[in-house]
N, C-alpha and C. Protein backbone atom coordinates (compact mmCIF):
# COMPACT_ATOMS: atom_id res chain seq x y z
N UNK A 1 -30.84 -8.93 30.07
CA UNK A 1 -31.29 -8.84 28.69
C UNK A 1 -30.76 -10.04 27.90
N UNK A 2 -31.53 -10.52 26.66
CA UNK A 2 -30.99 -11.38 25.87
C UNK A 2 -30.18 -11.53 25.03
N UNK A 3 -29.03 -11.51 25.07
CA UNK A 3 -27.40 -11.89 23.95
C UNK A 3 -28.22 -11.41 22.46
N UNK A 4 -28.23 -10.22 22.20
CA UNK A 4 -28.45 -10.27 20.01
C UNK A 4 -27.59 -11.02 19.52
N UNK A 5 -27.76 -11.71 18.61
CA UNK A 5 -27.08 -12.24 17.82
C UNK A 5 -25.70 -11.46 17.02
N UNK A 6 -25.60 -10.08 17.03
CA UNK A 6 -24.80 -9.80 16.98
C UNK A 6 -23.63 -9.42 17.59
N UNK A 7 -23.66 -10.24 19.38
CA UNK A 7 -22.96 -10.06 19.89
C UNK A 7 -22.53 -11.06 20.69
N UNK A 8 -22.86 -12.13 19.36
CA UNK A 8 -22.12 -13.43 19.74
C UNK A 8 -20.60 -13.64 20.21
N UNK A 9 -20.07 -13.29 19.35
CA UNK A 9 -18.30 -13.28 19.07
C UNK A 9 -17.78 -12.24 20.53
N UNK A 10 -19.06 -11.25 20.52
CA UNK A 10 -17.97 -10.20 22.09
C UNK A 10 -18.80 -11.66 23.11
N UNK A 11 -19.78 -12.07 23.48
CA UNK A 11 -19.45 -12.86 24.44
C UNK A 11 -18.62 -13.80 24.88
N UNK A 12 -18.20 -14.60 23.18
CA UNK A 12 -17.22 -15.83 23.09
C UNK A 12 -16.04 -15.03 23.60
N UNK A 13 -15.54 -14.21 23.45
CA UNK A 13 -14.22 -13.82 23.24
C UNK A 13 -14.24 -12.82 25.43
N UNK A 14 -15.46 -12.70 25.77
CA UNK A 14 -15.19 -12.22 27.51
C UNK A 14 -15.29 -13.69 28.09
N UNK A 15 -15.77 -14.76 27.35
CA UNK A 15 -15.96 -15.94 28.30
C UNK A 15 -14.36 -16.95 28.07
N UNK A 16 -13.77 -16.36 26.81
CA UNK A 16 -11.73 -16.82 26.88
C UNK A 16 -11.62 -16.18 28.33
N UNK A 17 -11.82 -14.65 28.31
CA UNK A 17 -11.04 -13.63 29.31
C UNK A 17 -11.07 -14.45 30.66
N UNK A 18 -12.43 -14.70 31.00
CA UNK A 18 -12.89 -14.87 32.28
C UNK A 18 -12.39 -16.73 32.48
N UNK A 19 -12.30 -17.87 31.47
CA UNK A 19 -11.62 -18.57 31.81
C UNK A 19 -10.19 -18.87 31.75
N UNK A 20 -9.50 -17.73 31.13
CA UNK A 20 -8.11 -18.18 30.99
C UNK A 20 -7.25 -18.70 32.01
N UNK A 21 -7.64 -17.57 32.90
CA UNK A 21 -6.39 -18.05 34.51
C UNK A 21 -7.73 -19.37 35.27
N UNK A 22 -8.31 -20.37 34.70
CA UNK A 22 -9.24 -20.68 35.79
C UNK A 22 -8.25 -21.89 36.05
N UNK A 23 -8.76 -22.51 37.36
CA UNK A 23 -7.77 -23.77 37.36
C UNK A 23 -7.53 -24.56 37.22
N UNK A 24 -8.42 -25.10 36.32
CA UNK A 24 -8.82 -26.76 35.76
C UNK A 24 -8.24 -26.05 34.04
N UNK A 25 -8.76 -25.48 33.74
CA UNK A 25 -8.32 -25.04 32.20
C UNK A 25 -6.77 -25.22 32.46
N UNK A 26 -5.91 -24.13 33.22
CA UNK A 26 -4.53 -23.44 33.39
C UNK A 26 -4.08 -25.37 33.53
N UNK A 27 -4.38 -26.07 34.34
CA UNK A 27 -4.02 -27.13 34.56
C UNK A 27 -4.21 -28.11 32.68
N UNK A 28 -5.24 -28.23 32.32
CA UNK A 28 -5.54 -28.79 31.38
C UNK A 28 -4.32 -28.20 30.07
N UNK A 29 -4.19 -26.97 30.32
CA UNK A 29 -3.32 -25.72 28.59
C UNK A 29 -2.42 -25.06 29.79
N UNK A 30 -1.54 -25.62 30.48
CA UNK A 30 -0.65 -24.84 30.91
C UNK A 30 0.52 -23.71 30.14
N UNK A 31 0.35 -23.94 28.90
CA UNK A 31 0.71 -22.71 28.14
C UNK A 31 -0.17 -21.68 27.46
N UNK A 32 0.10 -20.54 27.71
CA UNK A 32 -0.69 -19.56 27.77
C UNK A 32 -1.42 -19.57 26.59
N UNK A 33 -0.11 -19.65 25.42
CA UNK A 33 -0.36 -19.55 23.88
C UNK A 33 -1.85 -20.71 23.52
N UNK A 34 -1.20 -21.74 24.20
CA UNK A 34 -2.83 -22.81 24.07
C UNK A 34 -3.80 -21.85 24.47
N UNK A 35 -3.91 -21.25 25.92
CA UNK A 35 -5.36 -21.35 26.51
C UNK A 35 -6.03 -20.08 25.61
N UNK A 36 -5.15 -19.30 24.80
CA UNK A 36 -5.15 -18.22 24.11
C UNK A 36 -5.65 -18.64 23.03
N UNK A 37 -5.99 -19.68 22.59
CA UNK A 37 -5.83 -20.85 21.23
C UNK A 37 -7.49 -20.88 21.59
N UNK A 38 -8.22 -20.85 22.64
CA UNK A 38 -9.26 -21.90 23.05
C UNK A 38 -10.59 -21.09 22.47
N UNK A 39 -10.24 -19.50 21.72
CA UNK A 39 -11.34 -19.59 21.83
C UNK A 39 -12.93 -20.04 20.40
N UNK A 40 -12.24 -20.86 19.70
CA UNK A 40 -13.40 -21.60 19.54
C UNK A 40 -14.52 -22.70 19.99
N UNK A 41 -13.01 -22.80 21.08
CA UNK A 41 -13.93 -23.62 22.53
C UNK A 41 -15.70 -22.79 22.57
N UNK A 42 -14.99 -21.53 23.30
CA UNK A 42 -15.78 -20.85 23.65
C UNK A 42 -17.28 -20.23 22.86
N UNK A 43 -16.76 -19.91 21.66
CA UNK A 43 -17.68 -19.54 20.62
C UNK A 43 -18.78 -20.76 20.48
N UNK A 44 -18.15 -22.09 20.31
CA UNK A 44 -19.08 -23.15 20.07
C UNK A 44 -19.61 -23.47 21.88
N UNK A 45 -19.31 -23.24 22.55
CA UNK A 45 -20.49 -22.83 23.91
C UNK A 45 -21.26 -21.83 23.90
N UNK A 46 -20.79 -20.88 23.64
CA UNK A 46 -21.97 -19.61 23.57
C UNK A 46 -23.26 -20.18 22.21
N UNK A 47 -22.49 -20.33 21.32
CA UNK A 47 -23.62 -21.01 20.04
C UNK A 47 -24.38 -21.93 20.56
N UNK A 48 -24.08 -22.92 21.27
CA UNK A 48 -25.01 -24.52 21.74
C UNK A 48 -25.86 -23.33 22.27
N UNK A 49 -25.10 -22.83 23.26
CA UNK A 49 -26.44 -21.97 24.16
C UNK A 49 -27.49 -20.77 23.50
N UNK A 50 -27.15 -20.56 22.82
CA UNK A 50 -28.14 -19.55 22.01
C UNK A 50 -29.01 -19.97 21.39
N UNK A 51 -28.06 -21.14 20.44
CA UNK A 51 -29.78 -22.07 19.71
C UNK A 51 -30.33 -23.32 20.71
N UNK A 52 -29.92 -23.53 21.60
CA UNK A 52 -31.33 -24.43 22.57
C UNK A 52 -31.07 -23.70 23.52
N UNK A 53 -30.92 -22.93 24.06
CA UNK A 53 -31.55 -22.34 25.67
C UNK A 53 -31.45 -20.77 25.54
N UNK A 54 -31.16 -20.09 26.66
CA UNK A 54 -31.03 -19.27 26.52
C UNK A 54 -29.96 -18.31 26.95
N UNK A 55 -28.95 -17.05 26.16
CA UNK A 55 -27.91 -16.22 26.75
C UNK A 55 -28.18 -14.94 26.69
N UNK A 56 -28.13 -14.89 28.28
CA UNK A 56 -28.49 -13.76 29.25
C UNK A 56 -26.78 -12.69 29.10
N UNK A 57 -26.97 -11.35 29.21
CA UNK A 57 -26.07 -10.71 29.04
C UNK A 57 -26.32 -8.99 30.25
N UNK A 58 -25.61 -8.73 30.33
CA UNK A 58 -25.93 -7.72 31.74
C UNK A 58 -26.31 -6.03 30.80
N UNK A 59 -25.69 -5.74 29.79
CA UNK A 59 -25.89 -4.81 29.04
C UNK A 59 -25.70 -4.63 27.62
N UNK A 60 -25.63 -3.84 27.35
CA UNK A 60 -25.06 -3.88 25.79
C UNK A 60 -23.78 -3.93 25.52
N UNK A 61 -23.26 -3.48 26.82
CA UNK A 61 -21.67 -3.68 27.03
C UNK A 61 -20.97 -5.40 27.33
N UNK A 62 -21.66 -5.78 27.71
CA UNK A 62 -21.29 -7.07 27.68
C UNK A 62 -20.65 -7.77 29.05
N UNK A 63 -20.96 -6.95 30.06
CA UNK A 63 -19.72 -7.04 31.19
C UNK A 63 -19.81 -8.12 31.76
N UNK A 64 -21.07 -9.75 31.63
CA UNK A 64 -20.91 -10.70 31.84
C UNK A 64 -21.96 -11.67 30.99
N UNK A 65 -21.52 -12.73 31.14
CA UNK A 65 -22.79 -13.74 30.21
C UNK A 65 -23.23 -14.58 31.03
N UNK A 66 -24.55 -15.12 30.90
CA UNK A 66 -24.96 -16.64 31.50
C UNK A 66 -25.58 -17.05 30.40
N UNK A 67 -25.71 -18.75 30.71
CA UNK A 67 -26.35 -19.30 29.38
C UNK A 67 -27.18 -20.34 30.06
N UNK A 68 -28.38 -20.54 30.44
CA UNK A 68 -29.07 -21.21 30.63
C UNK A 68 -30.22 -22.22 29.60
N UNK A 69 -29.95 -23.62 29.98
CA UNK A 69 -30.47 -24.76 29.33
C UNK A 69 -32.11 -24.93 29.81
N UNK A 70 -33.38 -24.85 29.09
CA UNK A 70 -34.54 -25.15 29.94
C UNK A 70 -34.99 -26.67 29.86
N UNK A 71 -35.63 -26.63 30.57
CA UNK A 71 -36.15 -28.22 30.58
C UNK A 71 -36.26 -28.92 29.47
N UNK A 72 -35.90 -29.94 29.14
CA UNK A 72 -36.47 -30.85 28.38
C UNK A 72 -35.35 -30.65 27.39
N UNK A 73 -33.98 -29.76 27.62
CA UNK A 73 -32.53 -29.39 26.52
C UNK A 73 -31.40 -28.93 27.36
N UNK A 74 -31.64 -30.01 27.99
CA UNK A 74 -30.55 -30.06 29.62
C UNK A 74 -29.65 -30.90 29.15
N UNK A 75 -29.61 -32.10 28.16
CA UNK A 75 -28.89 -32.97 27.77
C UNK A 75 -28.47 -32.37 26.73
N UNK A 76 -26.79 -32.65 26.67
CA UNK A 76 -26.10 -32.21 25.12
C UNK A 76 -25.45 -33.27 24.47
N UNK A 77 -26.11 -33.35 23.55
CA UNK A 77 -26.66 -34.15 22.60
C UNK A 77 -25.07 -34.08 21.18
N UNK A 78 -24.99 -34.97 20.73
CA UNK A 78 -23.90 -34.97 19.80
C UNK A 78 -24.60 -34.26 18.92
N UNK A 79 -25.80 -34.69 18.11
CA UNK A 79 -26.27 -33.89 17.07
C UNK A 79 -26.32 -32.55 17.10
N UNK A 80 -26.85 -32.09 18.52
CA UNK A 80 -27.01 -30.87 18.76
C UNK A 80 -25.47 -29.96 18.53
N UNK A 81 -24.86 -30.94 19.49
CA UNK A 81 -23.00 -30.28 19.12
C UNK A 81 -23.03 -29.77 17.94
N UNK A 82 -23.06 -31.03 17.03
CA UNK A 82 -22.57 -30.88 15.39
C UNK A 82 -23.37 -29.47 15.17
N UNK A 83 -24.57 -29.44 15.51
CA UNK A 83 -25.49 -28.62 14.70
C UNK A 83 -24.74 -27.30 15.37
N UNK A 84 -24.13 -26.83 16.34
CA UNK A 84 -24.01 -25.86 17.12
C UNK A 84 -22.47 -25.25 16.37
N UNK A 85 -21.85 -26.37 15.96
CA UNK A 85 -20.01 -26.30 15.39
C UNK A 85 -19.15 -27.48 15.91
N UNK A 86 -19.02 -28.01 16.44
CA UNK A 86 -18.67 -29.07 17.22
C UNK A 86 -17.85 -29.10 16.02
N UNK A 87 -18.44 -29.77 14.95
CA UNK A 87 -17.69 -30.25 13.62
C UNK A 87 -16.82 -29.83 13.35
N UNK A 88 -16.64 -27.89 13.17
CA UNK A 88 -15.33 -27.39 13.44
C UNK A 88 -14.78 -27.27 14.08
N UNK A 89 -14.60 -27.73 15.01
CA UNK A 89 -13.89 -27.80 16.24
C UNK A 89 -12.11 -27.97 15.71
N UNK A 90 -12.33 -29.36 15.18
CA UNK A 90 -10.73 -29.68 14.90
C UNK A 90 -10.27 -29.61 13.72
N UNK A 91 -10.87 -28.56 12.83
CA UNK A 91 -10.54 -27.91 12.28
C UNK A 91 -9.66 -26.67 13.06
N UNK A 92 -9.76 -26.49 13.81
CA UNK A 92 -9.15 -25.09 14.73
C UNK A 92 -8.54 -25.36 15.53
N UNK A 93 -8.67 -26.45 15.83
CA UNK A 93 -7.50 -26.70 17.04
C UNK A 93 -7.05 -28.05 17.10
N UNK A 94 -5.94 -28.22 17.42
CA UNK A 94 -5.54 -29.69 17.51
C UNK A 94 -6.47 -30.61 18.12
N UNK A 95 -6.73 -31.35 17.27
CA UNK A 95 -7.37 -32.35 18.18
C UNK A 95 -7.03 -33.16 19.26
N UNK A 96 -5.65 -32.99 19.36
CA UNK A 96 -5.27 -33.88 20.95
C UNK A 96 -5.86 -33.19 22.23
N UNK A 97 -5.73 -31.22 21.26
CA UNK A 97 -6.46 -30.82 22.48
C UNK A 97 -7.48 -30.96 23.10
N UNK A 98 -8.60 -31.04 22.11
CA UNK A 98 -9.79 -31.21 22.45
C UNK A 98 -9.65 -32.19 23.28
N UNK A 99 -9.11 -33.59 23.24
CA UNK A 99 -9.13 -34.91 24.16
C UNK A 99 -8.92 -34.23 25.40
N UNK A 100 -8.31 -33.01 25.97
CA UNK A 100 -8.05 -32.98 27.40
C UNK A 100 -9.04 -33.02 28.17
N UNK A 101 -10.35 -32.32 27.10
CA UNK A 101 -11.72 -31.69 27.54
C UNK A 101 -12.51 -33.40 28.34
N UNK A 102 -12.25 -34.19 27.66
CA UNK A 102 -13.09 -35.39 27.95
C UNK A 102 -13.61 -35.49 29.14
N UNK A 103 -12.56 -36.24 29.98
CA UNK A 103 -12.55 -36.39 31.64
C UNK A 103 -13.90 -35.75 32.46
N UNK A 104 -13.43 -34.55 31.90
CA UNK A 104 -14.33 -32.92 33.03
C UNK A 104 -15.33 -33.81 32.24
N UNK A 105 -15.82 -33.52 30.67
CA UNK A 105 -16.83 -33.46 30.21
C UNK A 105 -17.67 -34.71 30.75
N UNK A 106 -16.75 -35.57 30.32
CA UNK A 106 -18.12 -37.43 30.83
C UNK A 106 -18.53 -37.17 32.21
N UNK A 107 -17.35 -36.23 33.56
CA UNK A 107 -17.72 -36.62 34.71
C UNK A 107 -19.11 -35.53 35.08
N UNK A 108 -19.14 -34.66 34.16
CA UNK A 108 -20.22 -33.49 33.65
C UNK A 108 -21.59 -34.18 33.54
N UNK A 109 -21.34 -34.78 32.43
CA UNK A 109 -22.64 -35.77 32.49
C UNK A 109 -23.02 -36.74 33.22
N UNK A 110 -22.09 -37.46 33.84
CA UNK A 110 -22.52 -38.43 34.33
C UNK A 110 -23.32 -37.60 36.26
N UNK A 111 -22.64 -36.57 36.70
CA UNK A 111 -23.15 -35.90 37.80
C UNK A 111 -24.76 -35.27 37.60
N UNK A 112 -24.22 -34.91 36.16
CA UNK A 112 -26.12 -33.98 35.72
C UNK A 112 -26.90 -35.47 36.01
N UNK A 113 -26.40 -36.30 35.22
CA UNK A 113 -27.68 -37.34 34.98
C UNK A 113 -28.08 -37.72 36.74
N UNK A 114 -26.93 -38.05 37.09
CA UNK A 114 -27.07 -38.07 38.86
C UNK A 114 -28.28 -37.61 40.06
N UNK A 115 -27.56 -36.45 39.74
CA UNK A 115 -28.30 -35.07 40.57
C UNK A 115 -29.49 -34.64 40.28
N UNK A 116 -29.71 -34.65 38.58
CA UNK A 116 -30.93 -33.56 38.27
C UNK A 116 -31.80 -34.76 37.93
N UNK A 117 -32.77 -34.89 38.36
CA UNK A 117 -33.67 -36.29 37.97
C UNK A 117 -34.63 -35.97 37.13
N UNK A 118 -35.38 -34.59 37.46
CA UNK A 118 -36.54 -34.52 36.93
C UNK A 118 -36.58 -33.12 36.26
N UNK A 119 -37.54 -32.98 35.71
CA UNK A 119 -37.30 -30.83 35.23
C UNK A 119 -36.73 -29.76 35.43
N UNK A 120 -35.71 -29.68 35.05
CA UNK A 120 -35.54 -28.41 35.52
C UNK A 120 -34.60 -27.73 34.58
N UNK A 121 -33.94 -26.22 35.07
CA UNK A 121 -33.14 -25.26 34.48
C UNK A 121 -31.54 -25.62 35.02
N UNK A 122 -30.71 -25.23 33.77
CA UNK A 122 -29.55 -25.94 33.60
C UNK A 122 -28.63 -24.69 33.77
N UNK A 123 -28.04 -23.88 34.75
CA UNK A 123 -26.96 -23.01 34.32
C UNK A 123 -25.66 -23.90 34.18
N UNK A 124 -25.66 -23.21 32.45
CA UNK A 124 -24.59 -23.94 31.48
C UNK A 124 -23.17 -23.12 32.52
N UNK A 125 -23.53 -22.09 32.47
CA UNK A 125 -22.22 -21.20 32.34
C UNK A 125 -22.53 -19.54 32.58
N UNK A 126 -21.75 -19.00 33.82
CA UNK A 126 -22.19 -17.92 34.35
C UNK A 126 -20.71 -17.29 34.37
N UNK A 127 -19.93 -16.40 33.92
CA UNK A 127 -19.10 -15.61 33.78
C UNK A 127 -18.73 -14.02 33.87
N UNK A 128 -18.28 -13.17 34.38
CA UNK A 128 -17.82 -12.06 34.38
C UNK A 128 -16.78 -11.75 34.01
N UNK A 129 -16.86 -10.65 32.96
CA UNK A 129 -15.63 -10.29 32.41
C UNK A 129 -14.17 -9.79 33.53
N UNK A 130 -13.11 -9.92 33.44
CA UNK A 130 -12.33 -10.11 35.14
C UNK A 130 -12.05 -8.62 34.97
N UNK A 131 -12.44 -7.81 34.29
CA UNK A 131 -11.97 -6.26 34.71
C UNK A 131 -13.31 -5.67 35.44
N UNK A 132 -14.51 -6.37 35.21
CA UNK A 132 -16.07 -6.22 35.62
C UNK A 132 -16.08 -7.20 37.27
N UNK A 133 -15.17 -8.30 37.40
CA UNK A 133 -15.98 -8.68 38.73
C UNK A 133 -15.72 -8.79 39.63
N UNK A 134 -16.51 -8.63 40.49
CA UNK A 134 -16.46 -7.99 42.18
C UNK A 134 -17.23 -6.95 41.55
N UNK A 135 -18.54 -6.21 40.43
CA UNK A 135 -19.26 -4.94 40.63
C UNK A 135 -20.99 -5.27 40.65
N UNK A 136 -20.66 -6.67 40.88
CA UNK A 136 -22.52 -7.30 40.79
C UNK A 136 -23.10 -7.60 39.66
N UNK A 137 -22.41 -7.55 38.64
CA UNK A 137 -22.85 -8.44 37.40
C UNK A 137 -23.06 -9.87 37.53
N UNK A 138 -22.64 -10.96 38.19
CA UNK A 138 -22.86 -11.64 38.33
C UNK A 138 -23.78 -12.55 39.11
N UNK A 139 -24.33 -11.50 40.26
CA UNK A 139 -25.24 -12.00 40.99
C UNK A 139 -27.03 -11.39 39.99
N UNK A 140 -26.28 -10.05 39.33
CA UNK A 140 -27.56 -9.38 38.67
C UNK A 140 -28.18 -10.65 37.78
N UNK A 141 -27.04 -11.30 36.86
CA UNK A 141 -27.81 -12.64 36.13
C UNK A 141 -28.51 -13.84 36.83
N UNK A 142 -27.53 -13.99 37.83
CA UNK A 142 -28.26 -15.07 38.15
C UNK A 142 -29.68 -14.75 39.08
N UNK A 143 -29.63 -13.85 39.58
CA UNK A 143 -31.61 -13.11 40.21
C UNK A 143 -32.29 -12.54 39.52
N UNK A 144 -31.81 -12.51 38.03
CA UNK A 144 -32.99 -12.26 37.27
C UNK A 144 -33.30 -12.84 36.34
N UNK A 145 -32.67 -14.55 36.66
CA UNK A 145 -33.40 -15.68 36.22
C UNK A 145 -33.91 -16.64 37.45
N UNK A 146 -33.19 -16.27 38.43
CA UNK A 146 -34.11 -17.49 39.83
C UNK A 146 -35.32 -16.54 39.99
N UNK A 147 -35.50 -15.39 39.33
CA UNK A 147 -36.96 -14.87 39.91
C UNK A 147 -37.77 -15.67 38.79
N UNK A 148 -37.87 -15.97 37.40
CA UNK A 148 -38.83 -16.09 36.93
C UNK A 148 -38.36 -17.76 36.72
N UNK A 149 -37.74 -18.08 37.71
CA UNK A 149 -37.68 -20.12 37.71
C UNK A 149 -38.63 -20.26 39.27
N UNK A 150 -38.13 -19.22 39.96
CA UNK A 150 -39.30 -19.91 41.17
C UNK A 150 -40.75 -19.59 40.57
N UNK A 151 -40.76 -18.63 39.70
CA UNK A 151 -42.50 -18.74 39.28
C UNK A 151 -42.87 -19.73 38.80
N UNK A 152 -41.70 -20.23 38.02
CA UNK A 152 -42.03 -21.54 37.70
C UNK A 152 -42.25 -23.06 38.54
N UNK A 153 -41.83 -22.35 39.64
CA UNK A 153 -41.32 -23.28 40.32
C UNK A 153 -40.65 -24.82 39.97
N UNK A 154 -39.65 -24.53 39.72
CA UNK A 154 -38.52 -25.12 39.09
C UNK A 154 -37.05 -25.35 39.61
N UNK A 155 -36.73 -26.76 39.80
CA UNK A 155 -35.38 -26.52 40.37
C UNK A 155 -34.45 -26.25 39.31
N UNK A 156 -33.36 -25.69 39.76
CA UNK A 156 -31.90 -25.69 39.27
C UNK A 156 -30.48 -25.81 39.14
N UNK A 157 -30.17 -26.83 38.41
CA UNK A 157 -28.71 -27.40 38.47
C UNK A 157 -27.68 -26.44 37.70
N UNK A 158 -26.67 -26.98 38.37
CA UNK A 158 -25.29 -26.00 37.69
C UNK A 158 -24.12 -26.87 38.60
N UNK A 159 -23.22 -26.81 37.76
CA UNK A 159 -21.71 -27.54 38.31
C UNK A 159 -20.53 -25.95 38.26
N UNK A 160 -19.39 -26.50 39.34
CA UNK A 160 -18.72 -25.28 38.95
C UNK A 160 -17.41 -26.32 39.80
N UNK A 161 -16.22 -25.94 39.12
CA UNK A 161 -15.20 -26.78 39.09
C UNK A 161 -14.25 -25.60 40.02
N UNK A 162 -14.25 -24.73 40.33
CA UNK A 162 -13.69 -23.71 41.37
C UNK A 162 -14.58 -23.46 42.91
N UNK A 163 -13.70 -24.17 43.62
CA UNK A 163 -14.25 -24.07 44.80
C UNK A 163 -15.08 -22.23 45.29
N UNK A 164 -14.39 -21.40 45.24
CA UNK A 164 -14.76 -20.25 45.75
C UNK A 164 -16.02 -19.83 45.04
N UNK A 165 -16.46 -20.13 43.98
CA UNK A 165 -17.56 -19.91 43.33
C UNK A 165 -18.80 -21.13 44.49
N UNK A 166 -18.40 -22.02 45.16
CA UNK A 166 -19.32 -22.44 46.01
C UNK A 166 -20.43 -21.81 46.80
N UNK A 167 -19.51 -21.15 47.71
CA UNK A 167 -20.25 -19.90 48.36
C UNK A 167 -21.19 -18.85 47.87
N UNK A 168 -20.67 -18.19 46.68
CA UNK A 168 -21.41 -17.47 46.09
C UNK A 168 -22.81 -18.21 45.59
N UNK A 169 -23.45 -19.47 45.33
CA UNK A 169 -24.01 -20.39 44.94
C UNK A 169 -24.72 -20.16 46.01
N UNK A 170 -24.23 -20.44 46.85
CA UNK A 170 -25.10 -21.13 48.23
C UNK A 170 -25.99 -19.67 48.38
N UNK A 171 -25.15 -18.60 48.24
CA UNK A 171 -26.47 -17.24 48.87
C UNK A 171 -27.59 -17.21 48.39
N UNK A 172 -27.51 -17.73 47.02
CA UNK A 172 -28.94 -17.76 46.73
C UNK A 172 -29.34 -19.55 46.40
N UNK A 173 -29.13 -20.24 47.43
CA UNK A 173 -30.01 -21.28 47.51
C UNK A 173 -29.65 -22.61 46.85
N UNK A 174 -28.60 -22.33 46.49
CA UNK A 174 -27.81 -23.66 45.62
C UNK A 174 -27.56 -24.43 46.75
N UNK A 175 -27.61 -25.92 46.61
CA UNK A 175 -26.68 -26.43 47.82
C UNK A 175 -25.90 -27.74 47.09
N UNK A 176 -25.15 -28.21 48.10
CA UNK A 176 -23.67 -29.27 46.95
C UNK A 176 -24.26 -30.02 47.26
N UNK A 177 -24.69 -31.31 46.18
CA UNK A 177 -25.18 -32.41 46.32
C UNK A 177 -23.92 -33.48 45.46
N UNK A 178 -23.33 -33.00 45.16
CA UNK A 178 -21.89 -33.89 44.76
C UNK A 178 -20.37 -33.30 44.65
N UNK A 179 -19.92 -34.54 44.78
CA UNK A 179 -18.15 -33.32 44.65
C UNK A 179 -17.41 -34.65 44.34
N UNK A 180 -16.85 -34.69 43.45
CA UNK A 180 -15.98 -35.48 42.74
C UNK A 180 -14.96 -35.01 42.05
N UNK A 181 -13.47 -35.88 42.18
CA UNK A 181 -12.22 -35.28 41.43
C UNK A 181 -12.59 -35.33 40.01
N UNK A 182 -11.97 -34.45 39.01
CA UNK A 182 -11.76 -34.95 37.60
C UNK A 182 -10.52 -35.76 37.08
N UNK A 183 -11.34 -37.11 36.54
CA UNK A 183 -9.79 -37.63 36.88
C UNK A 183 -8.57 -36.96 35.83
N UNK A 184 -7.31 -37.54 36.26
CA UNK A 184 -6.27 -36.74 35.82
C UNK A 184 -6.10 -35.56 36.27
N UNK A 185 -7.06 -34.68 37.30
CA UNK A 185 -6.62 -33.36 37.25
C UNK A 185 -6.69 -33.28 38.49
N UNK A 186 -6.13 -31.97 39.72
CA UNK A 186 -6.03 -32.16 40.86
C UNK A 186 -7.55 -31.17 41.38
N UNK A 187 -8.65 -30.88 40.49
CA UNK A 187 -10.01 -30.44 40.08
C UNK A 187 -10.89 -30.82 40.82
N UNK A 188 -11.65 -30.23 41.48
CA UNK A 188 -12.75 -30.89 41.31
C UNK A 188 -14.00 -30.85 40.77
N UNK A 189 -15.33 -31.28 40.62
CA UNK A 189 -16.08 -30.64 39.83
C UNK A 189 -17.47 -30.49 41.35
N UNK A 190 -18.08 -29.37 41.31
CA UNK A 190 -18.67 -29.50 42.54
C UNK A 190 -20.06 -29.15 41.68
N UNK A 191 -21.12 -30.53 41.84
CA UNK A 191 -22.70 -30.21 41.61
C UNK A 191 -23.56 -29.89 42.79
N UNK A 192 -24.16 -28.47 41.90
CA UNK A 192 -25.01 -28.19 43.00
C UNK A 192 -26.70 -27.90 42.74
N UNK A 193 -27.44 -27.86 43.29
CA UNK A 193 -29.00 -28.11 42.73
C UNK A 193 -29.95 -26.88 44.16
N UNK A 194 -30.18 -26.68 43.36
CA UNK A 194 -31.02 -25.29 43.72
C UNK A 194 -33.12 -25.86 43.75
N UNK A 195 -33.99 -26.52 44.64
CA UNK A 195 -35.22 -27.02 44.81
C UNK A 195 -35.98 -25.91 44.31
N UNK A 196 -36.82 -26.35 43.53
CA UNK A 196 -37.89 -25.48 43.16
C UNK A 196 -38.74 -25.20 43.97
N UNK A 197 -39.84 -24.45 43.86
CA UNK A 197 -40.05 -23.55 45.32
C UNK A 197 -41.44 -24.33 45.30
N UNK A 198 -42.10 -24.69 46.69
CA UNK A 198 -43.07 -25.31 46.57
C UNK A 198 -44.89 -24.42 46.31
């Protein structure tokens, strides 16, 4: 189902939950109190994704989010930032913090521009709340958007910076077409691209 707008703030606030312990973040805010700090990070991701693409949610309960980018709003755009909150950003948080984000972020873009050449669907960001996963929320989002992208027949990109999330990728058809460190971090960021169906 599609994220209401009134349940912006419970997604921002399960997508802190689900990245707090991750290992590029924990590495990036090794104090808790920071990564506890982040979530306007989060809020201004869920927002980009609501006003240009689209956020998928498993119930009314909220037990996981995805946010998918469609063609032609695959690129994130400064304006778009600003327009999304970007602007407040450092208003809320130190801005040195924000600088940690860089690295991941340029090597983000520079892999999309890489990998994804031509049309397609962008998973921004696929999450389960950590008291929800391991119960199939997460595979439920992502097959009940590869069903109506192969109608489209449409490929699809997505990066994921935790190795073990690889596998899960691959069952339904993702495969790694890049893997690069982030620099400064002992990270990596792994792109993977999913062929649209012929």
């Amino acid at each position: 189902m599609r994220l209401p707008p009134s349940h912006l703030q419970r997604a921002s606030e399960l997508v802190a939950r689900a990245f707090h312990n991750d290992s590029l973040i924990v590495h990036l805010f090794p104090d808790e109190f920071q990564r506890a700090g982040l979530l306007p990070v989060y809020r201004f991701i869920v927002d980009y994704g609501y006003l240009y693409g689209e956020v998928h949610t498993t119930s009314a309960d909220v037990e996981g989010v995805a946010i998918w980018l469609p063609p032609h709003q695959t690129s994130i755009s400064t304006w778009k930032s600003l327009r999304a909150g970007a602007w407040s950003l450092p208003l809320k948080l130190n801005p040195l913090l924000l600088f940690r984000f860089l690295p991941a972020e340029r090597l983000s873009a520079k892999a999309h521009k890489r990998y994804a050449t031509i049309p397609h669907w962008y998973l921004f960001l696929l999450c389960v709340d950590p008291k929800h996963q391991g119960k199939g929320y997460g595979s439920a989002l992502l097959q009940m958007m590869l069903a109506r992208i192969d109608r489209q027949r449409l490929p699809c990109y997505l990066e994921t910076t935790e190795q073990r999330n690889v596998p899960f990728y691959e069952r339904y058809g993702f495969r790694v077409v890049g893997a690069d460190r982030i620099p400064g971090t002992p990270s990596m960021l792994w792109a993977m691209l999913r062929e649209g169906t012929a």
